[in-house]
C-alpha atoms as a PDB file:
ATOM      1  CA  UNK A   1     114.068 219.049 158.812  1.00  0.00           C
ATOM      2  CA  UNK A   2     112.046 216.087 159.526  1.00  0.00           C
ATOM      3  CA  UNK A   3     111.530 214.759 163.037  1.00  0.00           C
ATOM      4  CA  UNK A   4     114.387 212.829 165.107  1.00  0.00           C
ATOM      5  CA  UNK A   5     112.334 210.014 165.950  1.00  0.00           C
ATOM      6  CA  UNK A   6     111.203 209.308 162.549  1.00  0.00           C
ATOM      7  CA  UNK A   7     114.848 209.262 161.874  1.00  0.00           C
ATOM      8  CA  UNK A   8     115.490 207.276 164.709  1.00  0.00           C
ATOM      9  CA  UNK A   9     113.256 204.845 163.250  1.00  0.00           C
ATOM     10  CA  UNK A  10     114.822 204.364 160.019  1.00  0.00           C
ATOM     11  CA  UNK A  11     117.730 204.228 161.109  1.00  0.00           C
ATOM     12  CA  UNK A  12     117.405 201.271 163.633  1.00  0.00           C
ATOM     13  CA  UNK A  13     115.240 199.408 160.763  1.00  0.00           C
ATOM     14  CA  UNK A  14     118.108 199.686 158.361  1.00  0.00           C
ATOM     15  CA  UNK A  15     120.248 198.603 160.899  1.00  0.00           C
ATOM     16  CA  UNK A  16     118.443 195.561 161.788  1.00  0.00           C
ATOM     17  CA  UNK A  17     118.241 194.142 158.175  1.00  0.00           C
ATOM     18  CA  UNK A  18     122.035 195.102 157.903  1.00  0.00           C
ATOM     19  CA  UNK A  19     122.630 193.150 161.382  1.00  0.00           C
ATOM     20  CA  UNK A  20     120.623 190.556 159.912  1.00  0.00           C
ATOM     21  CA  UNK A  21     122.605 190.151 156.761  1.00  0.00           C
ATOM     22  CA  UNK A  22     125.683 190.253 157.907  1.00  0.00           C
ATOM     23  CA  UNK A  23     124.967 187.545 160.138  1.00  0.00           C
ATOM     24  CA  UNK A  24     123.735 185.511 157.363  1.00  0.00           C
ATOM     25  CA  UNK A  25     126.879 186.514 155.391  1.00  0.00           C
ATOM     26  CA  UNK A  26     128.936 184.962 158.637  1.00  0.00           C
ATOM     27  CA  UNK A  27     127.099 181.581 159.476  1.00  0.00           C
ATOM     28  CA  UNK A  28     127.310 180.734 155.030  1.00  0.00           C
ATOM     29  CA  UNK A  29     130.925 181.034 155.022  1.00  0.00           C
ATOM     30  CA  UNK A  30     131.193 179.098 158.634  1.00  0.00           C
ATOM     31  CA  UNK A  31     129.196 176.471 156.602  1.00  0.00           C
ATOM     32  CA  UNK A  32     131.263 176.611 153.448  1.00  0.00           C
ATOM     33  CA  UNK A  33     134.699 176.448 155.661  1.00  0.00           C
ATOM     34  CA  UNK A  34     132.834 172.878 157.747  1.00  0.00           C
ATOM     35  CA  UNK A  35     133.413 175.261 160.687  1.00  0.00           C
ATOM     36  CA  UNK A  36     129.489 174.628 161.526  1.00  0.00           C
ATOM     37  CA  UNK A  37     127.101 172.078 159.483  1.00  0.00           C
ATOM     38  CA  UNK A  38     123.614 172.878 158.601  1.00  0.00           C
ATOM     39  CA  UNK A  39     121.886 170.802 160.869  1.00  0.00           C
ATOM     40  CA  UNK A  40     123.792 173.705 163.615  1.00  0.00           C
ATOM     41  CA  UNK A  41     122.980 176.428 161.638  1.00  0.00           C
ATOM     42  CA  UNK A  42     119.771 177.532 164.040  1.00  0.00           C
ATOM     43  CA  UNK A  43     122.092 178.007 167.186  1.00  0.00           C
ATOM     44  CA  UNK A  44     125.132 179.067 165.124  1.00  0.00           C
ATOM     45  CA  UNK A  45     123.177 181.518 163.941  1.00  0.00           C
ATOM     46  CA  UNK A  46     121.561 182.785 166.840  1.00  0.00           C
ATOM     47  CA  UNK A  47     125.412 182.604 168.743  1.00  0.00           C
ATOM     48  CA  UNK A  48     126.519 184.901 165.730  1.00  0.00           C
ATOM     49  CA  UNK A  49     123.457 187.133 165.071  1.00  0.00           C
ATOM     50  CA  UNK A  50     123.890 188.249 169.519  1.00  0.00           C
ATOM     51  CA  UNK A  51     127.497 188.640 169.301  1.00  0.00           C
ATOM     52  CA  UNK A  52     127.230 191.314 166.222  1.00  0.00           C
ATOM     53  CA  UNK A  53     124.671 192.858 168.427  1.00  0.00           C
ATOM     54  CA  UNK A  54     126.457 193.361 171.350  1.00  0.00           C
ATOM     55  CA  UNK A  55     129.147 194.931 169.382  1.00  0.00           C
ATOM     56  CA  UNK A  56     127.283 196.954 167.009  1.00  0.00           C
ATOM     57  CA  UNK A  57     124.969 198.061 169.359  1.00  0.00           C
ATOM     58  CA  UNK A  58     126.840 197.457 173.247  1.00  0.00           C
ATOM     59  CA  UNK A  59     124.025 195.443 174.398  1.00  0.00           C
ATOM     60  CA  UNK A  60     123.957 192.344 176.527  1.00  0.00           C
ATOM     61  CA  UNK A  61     120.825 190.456 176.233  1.00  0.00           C
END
């Protein structure tokens, strides 16, 4: 058995890139629908990337 934090680690790593990805996923098809515009995309982004967090993770930040 290896150790829990190194586990820990991993874990939260792949988690962030997943978070990350699935925001990215999110804010393309908001684009694609006109729901936001690119010139929006930096905020939409951000809006979408803390709201996954919060419910992935229960966080407020």
């Amino acid at each position: 058995m290896g150790n829990g934090t190194d586990n820990d680690s991993r874990q939260r790593k792949v988690s962030e890139e997943t978070l990350l990805k699935t925001a990215k996923e999110i804010a393309v098809k908001f684009i694609e629908t006109g729901r936001i515009n690119p010139a929006t995309f930096d905020s939409a982004f951000k809006n979408i990337y803390r709201s996954l967090e919060e419910t992935i993770r229960g966080e407020k930040q």
